[in-house]
C-alpha atoms as a PDB file:
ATOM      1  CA  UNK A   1     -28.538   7.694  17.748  1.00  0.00           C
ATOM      2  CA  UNK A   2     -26.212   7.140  15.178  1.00  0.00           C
ATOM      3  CA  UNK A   3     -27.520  10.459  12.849  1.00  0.00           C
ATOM      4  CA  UNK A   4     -27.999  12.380  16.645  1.00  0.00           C
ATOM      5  CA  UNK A   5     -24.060  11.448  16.842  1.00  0.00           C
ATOM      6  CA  UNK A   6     -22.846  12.902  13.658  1.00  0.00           C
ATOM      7  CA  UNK A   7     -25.375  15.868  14.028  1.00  0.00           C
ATOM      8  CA  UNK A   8     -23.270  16.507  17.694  1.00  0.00           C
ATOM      9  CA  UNK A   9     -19.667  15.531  15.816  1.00  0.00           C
ATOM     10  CA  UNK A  10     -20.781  18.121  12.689  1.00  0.00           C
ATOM     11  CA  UNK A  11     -21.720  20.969  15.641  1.00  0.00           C
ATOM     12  CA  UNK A  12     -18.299  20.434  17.561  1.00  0.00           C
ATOM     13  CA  UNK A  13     -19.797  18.940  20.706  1.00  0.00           C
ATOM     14  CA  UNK A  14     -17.492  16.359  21.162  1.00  0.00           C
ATOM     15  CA  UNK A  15     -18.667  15.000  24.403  1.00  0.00           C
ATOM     16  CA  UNK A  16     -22.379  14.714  22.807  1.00  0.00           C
ATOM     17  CA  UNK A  17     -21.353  12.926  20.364  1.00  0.00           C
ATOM     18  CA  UNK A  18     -19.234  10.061  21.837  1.00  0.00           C
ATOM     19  CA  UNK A  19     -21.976   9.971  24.500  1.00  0.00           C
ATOM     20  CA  UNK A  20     -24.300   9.241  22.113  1.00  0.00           C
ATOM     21  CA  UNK A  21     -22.541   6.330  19.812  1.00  0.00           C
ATOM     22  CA  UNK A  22     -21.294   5.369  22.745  1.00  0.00           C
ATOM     23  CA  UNK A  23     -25.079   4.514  24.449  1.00  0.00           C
ATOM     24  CA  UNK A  24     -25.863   3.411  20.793  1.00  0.00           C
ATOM     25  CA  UNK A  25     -22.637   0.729  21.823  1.00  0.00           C
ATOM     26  CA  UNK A  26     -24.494  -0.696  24.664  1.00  0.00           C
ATOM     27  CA  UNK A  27     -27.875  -0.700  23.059  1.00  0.00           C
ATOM     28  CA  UNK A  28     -26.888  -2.939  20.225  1.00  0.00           C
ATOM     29  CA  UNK A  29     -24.052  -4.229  20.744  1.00  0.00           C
ATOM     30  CA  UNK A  30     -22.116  -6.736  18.488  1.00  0.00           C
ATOM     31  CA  UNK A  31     -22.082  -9.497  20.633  1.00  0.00           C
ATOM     32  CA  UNK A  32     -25.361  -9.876  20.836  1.00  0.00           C
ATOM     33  CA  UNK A  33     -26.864  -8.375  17.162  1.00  0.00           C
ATOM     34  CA  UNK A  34     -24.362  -9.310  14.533  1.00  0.00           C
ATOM     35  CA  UNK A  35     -26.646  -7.376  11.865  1.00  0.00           C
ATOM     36  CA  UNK A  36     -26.990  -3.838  13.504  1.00  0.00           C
ATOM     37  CA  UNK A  37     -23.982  -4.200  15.695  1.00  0.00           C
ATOM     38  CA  UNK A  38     -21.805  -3.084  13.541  1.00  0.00           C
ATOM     39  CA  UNK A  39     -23.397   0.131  12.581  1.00  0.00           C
ATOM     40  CA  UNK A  40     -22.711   2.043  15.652  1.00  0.00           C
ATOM     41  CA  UNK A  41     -18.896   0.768  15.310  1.00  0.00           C
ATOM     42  CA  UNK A  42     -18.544   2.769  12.173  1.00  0.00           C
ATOM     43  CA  UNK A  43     -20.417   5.939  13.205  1.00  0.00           C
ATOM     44  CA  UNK A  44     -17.786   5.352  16.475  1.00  0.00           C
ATOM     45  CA  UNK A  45     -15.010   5.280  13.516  1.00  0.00           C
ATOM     46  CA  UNK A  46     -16.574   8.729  11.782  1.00  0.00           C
ATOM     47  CA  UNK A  47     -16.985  10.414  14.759  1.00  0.00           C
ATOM     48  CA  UNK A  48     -13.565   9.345  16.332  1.00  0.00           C
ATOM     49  CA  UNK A  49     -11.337  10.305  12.941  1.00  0.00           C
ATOM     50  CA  UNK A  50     -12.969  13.722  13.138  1.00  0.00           C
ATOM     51  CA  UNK A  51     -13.191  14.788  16.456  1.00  0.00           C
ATOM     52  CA  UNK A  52      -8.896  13.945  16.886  1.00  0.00           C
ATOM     53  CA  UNK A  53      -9.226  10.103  18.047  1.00  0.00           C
ATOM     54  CA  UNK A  54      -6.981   8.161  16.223  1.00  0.00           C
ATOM     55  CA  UNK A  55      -6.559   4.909  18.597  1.00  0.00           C
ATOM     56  CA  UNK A  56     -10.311   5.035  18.482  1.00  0.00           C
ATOM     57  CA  UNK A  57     -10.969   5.480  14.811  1.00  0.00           C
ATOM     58  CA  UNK A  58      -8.641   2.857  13.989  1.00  0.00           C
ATOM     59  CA  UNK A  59      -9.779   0.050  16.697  1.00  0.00           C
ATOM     60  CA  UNK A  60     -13.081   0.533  15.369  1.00  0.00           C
ATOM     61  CA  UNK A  61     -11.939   0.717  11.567  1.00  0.00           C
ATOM     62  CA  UNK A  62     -10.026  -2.409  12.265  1.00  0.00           C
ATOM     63  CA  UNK A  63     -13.170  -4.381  14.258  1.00  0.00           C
ATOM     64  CA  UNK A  64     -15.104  -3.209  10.644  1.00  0.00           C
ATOM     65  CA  UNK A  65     -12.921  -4.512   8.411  1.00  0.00           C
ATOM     66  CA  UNK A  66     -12.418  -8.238   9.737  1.00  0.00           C
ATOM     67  CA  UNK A  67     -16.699  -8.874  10.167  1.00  0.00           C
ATOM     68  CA  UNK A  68     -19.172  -8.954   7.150  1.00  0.00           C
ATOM     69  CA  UNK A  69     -21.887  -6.436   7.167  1.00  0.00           C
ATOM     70  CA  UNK A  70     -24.117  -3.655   5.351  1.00  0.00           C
ATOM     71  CA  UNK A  71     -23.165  -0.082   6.429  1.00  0.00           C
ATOM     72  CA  UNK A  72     -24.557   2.180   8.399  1.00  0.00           C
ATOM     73  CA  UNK A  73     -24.736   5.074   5.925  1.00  0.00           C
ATOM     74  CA  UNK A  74     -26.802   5.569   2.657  1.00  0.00           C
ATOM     75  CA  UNK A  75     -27.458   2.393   0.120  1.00  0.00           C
ATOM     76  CA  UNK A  76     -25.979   0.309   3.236  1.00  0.00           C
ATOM     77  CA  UNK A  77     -22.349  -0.019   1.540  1.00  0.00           C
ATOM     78  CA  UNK A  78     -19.972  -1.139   4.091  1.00  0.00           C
ATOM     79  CA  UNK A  79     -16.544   0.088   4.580  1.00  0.00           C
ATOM     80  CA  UNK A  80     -14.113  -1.567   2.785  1.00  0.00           C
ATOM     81  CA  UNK A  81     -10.229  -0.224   1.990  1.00  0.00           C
ATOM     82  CA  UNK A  82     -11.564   1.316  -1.301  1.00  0.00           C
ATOM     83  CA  UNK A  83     -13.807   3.292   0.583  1.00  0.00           C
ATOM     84  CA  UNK A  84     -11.405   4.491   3.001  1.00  0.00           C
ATOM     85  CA  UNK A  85      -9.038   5.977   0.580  1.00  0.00           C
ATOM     86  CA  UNK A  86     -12.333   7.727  -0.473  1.00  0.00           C
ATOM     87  CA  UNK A  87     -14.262   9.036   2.101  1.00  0.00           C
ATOM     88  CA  UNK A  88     -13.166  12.532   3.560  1.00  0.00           C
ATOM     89  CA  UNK A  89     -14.588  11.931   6.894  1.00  0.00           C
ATOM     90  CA  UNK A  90     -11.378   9.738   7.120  1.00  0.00           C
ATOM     91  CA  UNK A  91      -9.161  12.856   5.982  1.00  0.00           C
ATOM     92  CA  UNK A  92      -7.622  13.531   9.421  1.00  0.00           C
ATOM     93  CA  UNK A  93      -6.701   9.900   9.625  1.00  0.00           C
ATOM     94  CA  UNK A  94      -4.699  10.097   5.761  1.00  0.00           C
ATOM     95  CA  UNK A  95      -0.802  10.143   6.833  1.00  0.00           C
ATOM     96  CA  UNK A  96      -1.219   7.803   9.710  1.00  0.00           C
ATOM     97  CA  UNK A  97       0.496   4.904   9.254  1.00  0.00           C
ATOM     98  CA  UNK A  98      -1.875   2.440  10.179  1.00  0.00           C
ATOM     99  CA  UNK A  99      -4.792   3.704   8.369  1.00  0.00           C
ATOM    100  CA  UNK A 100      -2.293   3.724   5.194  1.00  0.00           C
ATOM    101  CA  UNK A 101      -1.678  -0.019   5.728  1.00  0.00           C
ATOM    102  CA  UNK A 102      -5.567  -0.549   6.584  1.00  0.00           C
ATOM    103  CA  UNK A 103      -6.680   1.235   3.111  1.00  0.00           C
ATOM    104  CA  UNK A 104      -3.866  -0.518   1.201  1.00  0.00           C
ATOM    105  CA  UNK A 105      -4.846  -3.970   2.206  1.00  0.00           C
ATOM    106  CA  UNK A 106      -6.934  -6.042  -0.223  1.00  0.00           C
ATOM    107  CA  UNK A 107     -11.025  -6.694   0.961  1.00  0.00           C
ATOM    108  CA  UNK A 108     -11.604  -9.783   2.951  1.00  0.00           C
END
């Protein structure tokens, strides 16, 4: 769902895609699978920072950043504050305030 997501996000369909990560939310959710739990949370935090959700991007950017686990994308490398500065799918997020303290602060 996660790839059906950012396929939806990449098209413009904004509805699509939330709809999707959002299912993918209540399909596995954290509570309950502590190992693929998180990955919909960061797709949520992709598809969020792109689409014009701050509040979203950064609830979900904040859940990632205080739990341990593999990410969701490629060579399963979480997100850490390195990464964020990184990443352009976090561009649209760059001169908010709390994603500046979030990719300053040292990894946990």
């Amino acid at each position: 769902m996660g790839d059906l997501a950012l396929t939806n996000m990449g098209l413009g369909d904004k509805g699509a895609a939330f709809k999707l990560i959002e299912g993918a939310m209540v399909v596995v959710p954290i509570e309950k699978d502590a190992l693929d739990g998180p990955f919909p949370i960061e797709i949520l935090a992709r598809v969020a920072a792109r689409m014009g959700e701050p509040d979203r991007a950064m609830a979900a950017l904040e859940k990632l950043l205080s739990i341990p686990y593999n990410g969701a994308l490629a060579e399963n490398v979480p997100l850490t504050p390195a990464l964020l500065r990184l990443d352009p799918m976090f561009d649209p997020l760059r001169n908010d305030p709390r994603f500046q303290k979030l990719s300053a602060s040292a990894p946990k």
